[in-house]
C-alpha atoms as a PDB file:
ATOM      1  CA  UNK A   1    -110.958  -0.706-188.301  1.00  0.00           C
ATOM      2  CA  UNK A   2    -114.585  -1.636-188.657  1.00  0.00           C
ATOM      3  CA  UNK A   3    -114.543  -3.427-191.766  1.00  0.00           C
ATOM      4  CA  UNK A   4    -112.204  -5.377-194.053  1.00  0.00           C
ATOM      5  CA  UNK A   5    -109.971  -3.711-197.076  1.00  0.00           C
ATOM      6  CA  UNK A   6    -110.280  -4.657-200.452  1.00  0.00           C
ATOM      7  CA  UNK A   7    -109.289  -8.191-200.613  1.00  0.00           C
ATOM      8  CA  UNK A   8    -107.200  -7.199-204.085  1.00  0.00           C
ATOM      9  CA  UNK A   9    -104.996  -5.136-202.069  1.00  0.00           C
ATOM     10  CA  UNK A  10    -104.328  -7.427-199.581  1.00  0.00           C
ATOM     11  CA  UNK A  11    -104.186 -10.279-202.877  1.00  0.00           C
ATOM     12  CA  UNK A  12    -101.621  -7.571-204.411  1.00  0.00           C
ATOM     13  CA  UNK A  13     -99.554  -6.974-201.296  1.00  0.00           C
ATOM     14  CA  UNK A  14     -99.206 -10.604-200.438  1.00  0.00           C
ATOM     15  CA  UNK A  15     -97.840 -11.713-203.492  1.00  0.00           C
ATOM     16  CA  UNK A  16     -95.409  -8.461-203.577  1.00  0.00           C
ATOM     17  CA  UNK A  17     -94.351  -8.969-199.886  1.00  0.00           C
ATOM     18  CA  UNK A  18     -93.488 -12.662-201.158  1.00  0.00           C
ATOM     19  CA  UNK A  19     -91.264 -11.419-204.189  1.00  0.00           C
ATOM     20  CA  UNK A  20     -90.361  -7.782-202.736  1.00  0.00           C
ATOM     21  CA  UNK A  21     -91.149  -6.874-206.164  1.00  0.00           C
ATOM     22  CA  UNK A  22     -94.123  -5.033-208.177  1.00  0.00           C
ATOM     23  CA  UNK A  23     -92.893  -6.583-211.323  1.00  0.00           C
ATOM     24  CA  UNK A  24     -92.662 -10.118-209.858  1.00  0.00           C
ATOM     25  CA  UNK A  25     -96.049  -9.863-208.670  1.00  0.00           C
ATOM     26  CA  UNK A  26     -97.935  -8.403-211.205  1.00  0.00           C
ATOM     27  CA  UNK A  27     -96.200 -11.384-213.595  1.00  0.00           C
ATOM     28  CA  UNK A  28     -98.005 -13.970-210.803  1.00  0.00           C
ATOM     29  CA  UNK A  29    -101.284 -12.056-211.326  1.00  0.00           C
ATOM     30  CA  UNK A  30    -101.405 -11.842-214.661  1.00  0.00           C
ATOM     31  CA  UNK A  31    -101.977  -8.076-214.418  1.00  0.00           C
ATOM     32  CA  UNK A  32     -99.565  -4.904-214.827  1.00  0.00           C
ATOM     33  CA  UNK A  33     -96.808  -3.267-211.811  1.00  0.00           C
ATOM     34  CA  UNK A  34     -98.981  -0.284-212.051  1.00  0.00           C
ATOM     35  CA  UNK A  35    -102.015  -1.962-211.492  1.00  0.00           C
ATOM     36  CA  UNK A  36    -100.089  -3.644-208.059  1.00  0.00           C
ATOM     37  CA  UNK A  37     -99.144  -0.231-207.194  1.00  0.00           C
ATOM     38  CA  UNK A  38    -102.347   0.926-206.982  1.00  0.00           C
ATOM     39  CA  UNK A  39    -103.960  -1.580-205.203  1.00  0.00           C
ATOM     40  CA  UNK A  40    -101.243  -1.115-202.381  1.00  0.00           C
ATOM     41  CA  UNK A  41    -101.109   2.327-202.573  1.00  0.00           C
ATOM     42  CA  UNK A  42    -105.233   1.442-202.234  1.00  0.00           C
ATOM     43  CA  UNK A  43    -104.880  -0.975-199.274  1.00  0.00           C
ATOM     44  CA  UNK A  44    -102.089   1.952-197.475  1.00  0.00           C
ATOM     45  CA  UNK A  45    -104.732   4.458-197.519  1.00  0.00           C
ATOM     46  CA  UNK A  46    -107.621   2.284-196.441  1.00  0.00           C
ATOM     47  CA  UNK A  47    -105.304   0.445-193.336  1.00  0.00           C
ATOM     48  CA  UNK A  48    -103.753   4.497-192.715  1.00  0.00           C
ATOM     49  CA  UNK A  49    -100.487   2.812-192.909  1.00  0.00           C
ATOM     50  CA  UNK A  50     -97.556   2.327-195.029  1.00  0.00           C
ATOM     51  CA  UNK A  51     -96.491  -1.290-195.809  1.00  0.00           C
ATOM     52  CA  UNK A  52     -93.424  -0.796-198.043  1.00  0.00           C
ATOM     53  CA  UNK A  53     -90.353   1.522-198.249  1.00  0.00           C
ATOM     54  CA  UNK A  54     -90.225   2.117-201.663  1.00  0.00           C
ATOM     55  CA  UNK A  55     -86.423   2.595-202.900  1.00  0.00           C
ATOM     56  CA  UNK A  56     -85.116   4.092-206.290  1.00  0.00           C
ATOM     57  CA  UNK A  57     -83.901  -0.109-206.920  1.00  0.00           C
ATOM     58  CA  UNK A  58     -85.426  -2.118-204.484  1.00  0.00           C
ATOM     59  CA  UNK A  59     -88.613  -2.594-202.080  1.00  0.00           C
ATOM     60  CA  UNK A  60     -88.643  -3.618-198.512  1.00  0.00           C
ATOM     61  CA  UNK A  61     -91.347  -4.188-195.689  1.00  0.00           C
ATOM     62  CA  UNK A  62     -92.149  -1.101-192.960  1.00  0.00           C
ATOM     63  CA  UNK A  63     -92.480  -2.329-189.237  1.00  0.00           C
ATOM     64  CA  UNK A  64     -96.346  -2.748-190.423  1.00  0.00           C
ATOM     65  CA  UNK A  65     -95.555  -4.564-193.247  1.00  0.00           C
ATOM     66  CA  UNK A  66     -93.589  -7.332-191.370  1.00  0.00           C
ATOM     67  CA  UNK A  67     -96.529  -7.186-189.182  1.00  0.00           C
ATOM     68  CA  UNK A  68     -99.306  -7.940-191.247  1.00  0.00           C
ATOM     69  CA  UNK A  69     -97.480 -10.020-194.331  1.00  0.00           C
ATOM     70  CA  UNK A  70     -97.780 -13.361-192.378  1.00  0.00           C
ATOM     71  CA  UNK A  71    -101.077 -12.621-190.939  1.00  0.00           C
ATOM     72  CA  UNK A  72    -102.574 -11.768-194.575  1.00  0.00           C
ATOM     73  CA  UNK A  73    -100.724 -14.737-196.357  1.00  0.00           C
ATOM     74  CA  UNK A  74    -102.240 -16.988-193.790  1.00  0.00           C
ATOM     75  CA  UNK A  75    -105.567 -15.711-194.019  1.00  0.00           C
ATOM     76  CA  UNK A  76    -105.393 -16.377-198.000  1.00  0.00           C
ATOM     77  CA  UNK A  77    -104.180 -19.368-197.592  1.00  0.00           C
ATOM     78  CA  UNK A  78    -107.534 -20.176-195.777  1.00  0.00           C
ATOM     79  CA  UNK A  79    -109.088 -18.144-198.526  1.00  0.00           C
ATOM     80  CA  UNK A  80    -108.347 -20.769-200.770  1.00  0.00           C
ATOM     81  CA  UNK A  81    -109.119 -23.931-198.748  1.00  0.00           C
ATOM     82  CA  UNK A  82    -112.600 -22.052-198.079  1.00  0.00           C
ATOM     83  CA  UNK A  83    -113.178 -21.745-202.177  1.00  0.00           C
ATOM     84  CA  UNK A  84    -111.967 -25.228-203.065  1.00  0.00           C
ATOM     85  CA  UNK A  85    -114.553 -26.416-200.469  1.00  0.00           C
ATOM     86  CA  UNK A  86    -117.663 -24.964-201.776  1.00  0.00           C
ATOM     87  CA  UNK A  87    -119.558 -27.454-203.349  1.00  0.00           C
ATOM     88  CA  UNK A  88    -118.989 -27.782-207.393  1.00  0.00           C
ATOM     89  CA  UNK A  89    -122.199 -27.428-208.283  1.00  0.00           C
ATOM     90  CA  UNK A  90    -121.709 -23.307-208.511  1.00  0.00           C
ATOM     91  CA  UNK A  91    -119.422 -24.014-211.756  1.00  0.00           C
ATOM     92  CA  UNK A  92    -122.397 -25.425-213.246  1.00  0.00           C
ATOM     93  CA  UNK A  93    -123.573 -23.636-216.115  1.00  0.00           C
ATOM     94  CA  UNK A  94    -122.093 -20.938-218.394  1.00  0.00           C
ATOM     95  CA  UNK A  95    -121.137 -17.190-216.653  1.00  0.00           C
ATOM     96  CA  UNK A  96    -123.704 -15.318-218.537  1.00  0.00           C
ATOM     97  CA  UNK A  97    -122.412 -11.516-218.809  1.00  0.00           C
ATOM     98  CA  UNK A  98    -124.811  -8.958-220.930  1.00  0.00           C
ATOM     99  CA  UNK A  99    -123.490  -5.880-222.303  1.00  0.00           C
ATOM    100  CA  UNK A 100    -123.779  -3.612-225.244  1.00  0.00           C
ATOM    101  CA  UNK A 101    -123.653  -4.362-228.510  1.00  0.00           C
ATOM    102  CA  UNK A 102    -120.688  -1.976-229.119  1.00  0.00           C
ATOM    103  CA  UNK A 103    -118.932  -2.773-225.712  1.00  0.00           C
ATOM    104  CA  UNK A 104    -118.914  -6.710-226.101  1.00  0.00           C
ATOM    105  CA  UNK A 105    -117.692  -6.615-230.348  1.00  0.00           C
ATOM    106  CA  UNK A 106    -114.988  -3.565-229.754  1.00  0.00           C
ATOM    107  CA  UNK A 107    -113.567  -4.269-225.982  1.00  0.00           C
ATOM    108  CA  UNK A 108    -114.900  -7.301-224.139  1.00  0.00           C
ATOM    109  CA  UNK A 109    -114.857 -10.175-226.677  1.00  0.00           C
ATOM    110  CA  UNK A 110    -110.918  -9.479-227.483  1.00  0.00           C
ATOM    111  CA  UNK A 111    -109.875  -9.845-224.242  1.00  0.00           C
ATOM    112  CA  UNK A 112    -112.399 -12.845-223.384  1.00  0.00           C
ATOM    113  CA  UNK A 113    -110.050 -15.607-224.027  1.00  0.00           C
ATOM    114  CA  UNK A 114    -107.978 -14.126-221.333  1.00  0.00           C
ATOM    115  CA  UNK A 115    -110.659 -15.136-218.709  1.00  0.00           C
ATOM    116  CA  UNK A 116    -111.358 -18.510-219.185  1.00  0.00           C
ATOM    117  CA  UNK A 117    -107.640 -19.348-219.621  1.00  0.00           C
ATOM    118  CA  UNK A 118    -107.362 -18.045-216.135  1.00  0.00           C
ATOM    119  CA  UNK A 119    -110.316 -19.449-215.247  1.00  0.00           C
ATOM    120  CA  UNK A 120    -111.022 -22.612-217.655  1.00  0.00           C
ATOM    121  CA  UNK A 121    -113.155 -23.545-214.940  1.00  0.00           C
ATOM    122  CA  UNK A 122    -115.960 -21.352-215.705  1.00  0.00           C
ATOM    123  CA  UNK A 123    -117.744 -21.208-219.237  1.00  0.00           C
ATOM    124  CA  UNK A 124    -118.173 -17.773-220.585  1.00  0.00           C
ATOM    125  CA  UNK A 125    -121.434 -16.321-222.940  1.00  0.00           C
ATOM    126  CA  UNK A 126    -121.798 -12.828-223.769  1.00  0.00           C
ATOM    127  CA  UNK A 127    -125.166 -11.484-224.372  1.00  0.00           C
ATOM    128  CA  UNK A 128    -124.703  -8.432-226.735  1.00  0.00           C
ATOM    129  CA  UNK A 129    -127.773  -6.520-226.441  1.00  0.00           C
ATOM    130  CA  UNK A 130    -128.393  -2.789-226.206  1.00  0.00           C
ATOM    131  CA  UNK A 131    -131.983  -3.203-224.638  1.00  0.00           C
ATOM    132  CA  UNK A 132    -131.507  -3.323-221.164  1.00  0.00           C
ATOM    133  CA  UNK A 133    -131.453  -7.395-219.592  1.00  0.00           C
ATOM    134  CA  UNK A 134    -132.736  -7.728-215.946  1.00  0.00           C
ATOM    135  CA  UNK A 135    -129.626  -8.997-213.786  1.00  0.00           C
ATOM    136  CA  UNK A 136    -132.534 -10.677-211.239  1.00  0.00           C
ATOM    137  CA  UNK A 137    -133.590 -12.915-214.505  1.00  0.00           C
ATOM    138  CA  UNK A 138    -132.026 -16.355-214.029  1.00  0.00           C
ATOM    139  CA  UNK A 139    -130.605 -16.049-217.629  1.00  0.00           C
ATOM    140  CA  UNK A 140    -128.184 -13.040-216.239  1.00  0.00           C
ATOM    141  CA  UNK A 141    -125.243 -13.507-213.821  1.00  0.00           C
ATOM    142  CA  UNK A 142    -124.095 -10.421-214.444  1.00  0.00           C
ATOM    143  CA  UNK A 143    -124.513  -6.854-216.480  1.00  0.00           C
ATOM    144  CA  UNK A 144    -121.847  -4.348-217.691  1.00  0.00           C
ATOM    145  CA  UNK A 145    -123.979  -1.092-218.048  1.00  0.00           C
ATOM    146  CA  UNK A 146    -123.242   1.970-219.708  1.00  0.00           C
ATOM    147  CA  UNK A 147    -124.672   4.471-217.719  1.00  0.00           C
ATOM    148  CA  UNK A 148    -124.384   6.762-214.711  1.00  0.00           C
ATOM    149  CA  UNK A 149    -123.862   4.891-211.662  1.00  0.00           C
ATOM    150  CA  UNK A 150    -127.285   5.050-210.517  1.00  0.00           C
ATOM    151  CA  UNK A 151    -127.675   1.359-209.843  1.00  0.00           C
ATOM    152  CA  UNK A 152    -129.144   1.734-206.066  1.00  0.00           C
ATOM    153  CA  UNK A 153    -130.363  -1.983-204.439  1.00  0.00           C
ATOM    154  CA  UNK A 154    -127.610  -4.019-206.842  1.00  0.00           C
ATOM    155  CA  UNK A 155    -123.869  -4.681-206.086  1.00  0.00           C
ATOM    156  CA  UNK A 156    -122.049  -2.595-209.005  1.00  0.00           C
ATOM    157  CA  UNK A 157    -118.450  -1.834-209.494  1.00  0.00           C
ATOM    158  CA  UNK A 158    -117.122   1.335-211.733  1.00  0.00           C
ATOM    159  CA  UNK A 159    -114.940  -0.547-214.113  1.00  0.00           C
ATOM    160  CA  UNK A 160    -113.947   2.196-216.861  1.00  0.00           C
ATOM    161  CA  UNK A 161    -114.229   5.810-218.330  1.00  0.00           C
ATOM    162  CA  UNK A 162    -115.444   6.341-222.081  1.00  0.00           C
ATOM    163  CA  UNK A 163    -114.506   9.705-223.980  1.00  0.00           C
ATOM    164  CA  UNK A 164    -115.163  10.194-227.745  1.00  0.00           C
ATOM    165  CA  UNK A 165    -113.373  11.696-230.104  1.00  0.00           C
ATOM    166  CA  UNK A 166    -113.279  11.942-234.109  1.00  0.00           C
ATOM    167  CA  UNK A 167    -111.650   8.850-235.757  1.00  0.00           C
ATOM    168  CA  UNK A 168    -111.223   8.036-239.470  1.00  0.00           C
ATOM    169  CA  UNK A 169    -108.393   6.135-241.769  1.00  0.00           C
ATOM    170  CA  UNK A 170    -105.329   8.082-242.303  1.00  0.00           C
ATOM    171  CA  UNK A 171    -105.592   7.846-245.549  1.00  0.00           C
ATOM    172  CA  UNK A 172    -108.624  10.045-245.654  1.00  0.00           C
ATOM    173  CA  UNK A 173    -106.065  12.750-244.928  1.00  0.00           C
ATOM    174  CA  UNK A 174    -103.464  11.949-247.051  1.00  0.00           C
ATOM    175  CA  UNK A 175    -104.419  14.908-249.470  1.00  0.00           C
ATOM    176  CA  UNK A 176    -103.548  16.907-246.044  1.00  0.00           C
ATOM    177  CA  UNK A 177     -99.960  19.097-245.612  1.00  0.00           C
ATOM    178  CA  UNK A 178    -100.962  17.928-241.487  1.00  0.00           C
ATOM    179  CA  UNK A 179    -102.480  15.046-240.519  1.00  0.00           C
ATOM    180  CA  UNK A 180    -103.747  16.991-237.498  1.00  0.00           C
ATOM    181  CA  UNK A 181    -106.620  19.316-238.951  1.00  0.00           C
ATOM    182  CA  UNK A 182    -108.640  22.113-237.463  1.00  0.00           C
ATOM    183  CA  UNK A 183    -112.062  21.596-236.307  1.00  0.00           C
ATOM    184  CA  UNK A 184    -113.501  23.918-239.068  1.00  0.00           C
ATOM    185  CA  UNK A 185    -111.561  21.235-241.764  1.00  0.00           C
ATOM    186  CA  UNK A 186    -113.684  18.837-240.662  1.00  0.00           C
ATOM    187  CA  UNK A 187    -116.491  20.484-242.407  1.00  0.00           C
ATOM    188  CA  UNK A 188    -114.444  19.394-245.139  1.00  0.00           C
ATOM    189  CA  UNK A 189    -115.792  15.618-244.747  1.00  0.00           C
ATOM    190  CA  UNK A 190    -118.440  13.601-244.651  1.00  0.00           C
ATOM    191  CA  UNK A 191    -119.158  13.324-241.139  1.00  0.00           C
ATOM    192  CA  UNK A 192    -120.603   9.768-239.944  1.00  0.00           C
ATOM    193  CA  UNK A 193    -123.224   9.606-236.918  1.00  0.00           C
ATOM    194  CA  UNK A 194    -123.509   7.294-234.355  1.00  0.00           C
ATOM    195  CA  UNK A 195    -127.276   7.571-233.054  1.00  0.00           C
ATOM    196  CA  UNK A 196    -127.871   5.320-230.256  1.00  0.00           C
ATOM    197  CA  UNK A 197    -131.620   3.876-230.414  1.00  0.00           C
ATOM    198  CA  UNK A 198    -132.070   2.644-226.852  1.00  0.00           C
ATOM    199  CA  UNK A 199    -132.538   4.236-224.077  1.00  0.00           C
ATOM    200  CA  UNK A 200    -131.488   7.572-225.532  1.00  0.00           C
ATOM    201  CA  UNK A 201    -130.065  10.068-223.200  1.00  0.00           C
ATOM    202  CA  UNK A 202    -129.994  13.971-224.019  1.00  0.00           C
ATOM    203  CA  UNK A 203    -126.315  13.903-222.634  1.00  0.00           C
ATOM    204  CA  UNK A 204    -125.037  11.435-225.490  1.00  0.00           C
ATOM    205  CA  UNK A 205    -122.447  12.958-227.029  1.00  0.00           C
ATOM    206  CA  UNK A 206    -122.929  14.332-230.564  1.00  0.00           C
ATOM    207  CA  UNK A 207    -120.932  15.777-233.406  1.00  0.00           C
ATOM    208  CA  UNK A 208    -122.800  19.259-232.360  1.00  0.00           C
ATOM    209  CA  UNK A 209    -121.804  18.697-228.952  1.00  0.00           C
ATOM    210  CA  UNK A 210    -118.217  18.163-229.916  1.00  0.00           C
ATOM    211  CA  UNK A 211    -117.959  21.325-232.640  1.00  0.00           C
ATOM    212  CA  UNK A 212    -119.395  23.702-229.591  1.00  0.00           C
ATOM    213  CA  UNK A 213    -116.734  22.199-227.534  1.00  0.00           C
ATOM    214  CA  UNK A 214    -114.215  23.016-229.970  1.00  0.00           C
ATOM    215  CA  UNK A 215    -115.819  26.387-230.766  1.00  0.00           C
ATOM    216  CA  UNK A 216    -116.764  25.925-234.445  1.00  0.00           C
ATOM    217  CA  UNK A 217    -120.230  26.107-235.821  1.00  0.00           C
ATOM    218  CA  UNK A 218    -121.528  22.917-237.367  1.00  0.00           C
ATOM    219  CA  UNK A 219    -124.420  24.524-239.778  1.00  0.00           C
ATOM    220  CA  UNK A 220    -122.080  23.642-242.705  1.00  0.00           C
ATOM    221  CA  UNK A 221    -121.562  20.105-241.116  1.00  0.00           C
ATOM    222  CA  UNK A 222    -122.411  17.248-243.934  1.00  0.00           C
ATOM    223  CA  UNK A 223    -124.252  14.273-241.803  1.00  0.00           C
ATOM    224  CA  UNK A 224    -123.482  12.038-244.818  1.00  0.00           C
ATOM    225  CA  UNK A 225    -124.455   8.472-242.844  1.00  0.00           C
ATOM    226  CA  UNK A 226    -126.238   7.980-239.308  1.00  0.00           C
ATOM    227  CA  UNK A 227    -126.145   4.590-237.541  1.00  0.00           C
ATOM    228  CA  UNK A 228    -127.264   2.817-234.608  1.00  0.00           C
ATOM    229  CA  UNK A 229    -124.315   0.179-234.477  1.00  0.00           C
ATOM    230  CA  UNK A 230    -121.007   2.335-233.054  1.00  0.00           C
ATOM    231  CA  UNK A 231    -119.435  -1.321-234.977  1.00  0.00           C
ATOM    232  CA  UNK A 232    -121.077  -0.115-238.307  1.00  0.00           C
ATOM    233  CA  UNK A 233    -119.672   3.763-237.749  1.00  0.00           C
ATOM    234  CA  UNK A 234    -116.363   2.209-237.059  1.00  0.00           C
ATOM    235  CA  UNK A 235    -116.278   0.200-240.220  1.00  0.00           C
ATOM    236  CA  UNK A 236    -117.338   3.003-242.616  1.00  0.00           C
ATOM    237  CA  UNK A 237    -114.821   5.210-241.316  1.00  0.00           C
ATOM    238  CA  UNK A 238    -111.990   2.075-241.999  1.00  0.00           C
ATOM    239  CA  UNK A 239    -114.191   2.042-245.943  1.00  0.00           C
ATOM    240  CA  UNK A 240    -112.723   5.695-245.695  1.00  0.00           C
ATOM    241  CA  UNK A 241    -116.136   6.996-246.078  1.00  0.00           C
ATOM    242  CA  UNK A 242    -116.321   9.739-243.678  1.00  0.00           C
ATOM    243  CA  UNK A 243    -115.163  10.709-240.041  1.00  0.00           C
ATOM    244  CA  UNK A 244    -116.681   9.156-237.099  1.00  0.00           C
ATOM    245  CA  UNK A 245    -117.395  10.765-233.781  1.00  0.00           C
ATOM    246  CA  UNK A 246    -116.559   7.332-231.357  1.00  0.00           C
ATOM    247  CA  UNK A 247    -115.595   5.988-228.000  1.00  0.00           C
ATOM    248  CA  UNK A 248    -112.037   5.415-227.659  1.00  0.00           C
ATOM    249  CA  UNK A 249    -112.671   2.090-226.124  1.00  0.00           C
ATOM    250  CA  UNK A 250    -114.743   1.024-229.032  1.00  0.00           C
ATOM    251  CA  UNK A 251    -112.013   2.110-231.399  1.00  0.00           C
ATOM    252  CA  UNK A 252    -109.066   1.228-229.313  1.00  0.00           C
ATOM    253  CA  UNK A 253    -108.142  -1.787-231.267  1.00  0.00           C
ATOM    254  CA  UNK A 254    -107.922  -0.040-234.492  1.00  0.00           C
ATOM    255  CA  UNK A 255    -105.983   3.191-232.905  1.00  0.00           C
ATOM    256  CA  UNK A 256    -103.676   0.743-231.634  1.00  0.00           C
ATOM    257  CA  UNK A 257    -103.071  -0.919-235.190  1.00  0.00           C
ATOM    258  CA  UNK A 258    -103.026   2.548-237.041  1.00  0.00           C
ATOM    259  CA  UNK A 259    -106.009   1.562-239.253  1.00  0.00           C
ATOM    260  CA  UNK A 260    -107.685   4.536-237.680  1.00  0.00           C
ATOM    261  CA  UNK A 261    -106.330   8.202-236.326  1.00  0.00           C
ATOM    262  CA  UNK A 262    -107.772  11.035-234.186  1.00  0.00           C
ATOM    263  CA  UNK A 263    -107.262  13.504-236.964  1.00  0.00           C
ATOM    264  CA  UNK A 264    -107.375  16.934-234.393  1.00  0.00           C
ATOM    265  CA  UNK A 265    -106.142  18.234-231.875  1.00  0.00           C
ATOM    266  CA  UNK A 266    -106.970  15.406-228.812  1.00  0.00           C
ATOM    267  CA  UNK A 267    -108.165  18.039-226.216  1.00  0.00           C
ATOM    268  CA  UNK A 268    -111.141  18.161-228.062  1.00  0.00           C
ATOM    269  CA  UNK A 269    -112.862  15.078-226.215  1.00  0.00           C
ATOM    270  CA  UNK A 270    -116.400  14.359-224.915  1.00  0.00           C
ATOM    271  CA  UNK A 271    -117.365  12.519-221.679  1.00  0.00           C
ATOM    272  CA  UNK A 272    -119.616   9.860-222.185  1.00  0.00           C
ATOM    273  CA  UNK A 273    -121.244   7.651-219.482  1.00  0.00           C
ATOM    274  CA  UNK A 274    -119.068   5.204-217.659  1.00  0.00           C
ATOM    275  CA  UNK A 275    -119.271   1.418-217.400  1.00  0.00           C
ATOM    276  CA  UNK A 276    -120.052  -0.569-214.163  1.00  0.00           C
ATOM    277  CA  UNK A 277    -120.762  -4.022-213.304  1.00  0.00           C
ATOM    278  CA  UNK A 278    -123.627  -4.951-211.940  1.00  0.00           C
ATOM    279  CA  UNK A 279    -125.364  -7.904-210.437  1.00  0.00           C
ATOM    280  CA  UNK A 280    -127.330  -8.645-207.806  1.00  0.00           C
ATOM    281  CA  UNK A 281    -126.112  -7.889-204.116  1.00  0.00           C
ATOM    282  CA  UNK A 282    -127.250 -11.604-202.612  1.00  0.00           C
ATOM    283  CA  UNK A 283    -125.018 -12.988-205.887  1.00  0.00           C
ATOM    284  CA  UNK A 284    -121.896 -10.846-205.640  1.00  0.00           C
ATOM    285  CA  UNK A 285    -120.208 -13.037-203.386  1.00  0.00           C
ATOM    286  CA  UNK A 286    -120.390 -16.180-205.434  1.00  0.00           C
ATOM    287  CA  UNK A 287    -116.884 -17.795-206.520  1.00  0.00           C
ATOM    288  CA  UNK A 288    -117.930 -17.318-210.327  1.00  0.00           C
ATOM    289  CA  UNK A 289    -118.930 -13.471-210.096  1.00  0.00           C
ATOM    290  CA  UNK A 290    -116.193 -12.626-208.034  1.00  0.00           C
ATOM    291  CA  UNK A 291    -113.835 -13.926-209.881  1.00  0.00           C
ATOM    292  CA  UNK A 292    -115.220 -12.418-213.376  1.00  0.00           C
ATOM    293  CA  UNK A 293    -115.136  -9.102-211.444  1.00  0.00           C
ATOM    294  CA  UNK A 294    -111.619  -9.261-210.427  1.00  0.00           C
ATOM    295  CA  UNK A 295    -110.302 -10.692-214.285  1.00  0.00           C
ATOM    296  CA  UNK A 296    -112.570  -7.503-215.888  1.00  0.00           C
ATOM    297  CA  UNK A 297    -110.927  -4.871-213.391  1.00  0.00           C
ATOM    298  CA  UNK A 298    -107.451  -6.185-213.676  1.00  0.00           C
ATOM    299  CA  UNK A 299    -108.232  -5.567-217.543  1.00  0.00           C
ATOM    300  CA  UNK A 300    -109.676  -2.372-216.914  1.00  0.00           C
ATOM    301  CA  UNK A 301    -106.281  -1.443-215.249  1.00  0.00           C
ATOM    302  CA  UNK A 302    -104.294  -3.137-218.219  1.00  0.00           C
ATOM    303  CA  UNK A 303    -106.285  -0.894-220.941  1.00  0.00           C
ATOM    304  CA  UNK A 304    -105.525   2.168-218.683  1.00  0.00           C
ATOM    305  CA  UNK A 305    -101.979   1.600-219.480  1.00  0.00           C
ATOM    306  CA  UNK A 306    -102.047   1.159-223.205  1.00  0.00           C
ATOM    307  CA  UNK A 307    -101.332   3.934-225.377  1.00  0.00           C
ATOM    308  CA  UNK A 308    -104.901   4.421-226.293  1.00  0.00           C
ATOM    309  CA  UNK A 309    -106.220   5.110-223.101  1.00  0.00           C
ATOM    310  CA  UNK A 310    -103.217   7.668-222.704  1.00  0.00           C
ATOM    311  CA  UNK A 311    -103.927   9.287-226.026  1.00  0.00           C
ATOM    312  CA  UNK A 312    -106.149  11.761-224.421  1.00  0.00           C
ATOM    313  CA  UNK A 313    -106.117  13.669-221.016  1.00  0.00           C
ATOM    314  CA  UNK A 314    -108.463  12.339-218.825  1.00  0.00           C
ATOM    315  CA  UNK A 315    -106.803  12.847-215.371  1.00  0.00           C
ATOM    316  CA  UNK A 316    -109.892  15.161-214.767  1.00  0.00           C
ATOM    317  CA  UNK A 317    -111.882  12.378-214.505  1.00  0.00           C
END
């Protein structure tokens, strides 16, 4: 083939191919069996080959597998000696990751620790901004954008999905017979806005947006409080103050804990933009980036399986 696979699927299938196990490996790589599975699955497609008979109890190498396991454990192992070469001076300094405000307080930040004990080598600072910082300042190593993909001239990486969908405390509905209401009952509350200020988009999702989607007028609809911080939506709707239209992501924590519900019917969900990484091309192969990218996919892939991320349909997507 004329160019390399993705070295996590080779990373995946070595470790697997050394264990004959998905769970075995994914417990080595700090990451989930699905998220092994994938990358295989990944690494089969992209080498048009099939490295492992998969049985109902166990898991064994092909022909091909037995092939290329040594080959690709040896060429790690040089991996390795290659990295632990490189001068130290590329550790220097903090990893300097920008983001938005609502993606670094309600995702990134609670899974941060995870990073540097993986990689205690590398010092970590999130800049939470939501005006845009140039990657090709020497105060950025790296972006996570929330946009479209259009990032032509940088090295970027899709890294997750984000849907939104109406959230509020549960004991908002506690005056309810069902704690899943009808779109028209939302009309019922006080409806909280999230209003992005920067670099508005006439595709951000809005509450008008998600009552045509659910086929319910929203002239009676009672705006009651508007923000720019998705954090400051999320608390009011925790105060009880109102129902919040918000990104999954942002609210996964609290969905997760039952402070907040998705009080109707979860088919009613709106596509927002996606997240991507993004730094620049001649930088994407340093130790420090790469290895940031790998930790923040392998979390991506971690979220996916949470019941958050499954609350909703998505496979559209």
């Amino acid at each position: 083939m004329d160019r390399l696979p993705q070295l996590r699927g080779v990373q995946a299938f070595v470790v697997a191919a050394k264990h004959l196990s998905f769970k075995k490996a994914a417990d080595e790589l700090n990451v989930t069996p699905t998220a092994i599975s994938h990358n295989i699955k990944s690494l089969e497609e992209e080498l048009g080959v099939k490295l492992f008979n998969r049985l109902t109890r166990s898991l064994s190498l092909t022909n091909e597998g037995k092939v290329f396991a040594p080959l690709a454990s040896e060429a790690f192992l040089k991996l390795h000696e290659a990295v632990n070469a490189l001068s130290v001076s590329e550790s220097e300094g903090p990893l300097i990751v920008t983001t938005t405000k609502s993606f670094a307080t309600n995702w990134l930040s609670k899974r941060a620790h995870r990073f540097r004990s993986q990689y205690p080598q590398y010092s970590l600072k999130i800049d939470a901004s939501d005006s845009v910082k140039e990657i090709t300042s020497n105060n950025v190593d790296i972006a996570i954008r929330h946009g479209k993909g259009n990032y032509d001239g940088s090295h970027f990486v899709w890294v997750l999905n984000n849907f939104v969908v109406p959230v509020c405390s549960p004991k908002l509905l506690e005056h309810k017979e069902s704690k899943k209401l009808k779109p028209e009952e939302l009309l019922e509350f006080p409806l909280i806005v999230y209003e992005w200020t920067e670099n508005q988009d006439p595709d951000d999702p809005t509450w008008e947006m998600w009552f045509d989607l659910s086929g319910t007028s929203s002239k009676k609809a009672n705006y009651a409080e508007t923000y720019s911080d998705e954090y400051i939506c999320l608390q009011a709707a925790l105060d009880c103050r109102g129902v919040a239209l918000c990104s999954t992501l942002s609210a996964s924590s609290y969905l997760e804990s039952g402070a907040l519900v998705v009080p109707t019917n979860v088919d009613y969900f709106l596509k927002d933009k996606s997240y991507y990484l993004v730094c620049e091309k001649s930088h994407s192969s340093k130790h420090k980036i790469v290895a940031f990218q790998d930790w923040l996919l392998d979390e991506a892939d971690r979220y996916r399986d949470t019941p958050t991320a499954s609350l909703i349909n998505t496979d559209s997507y």
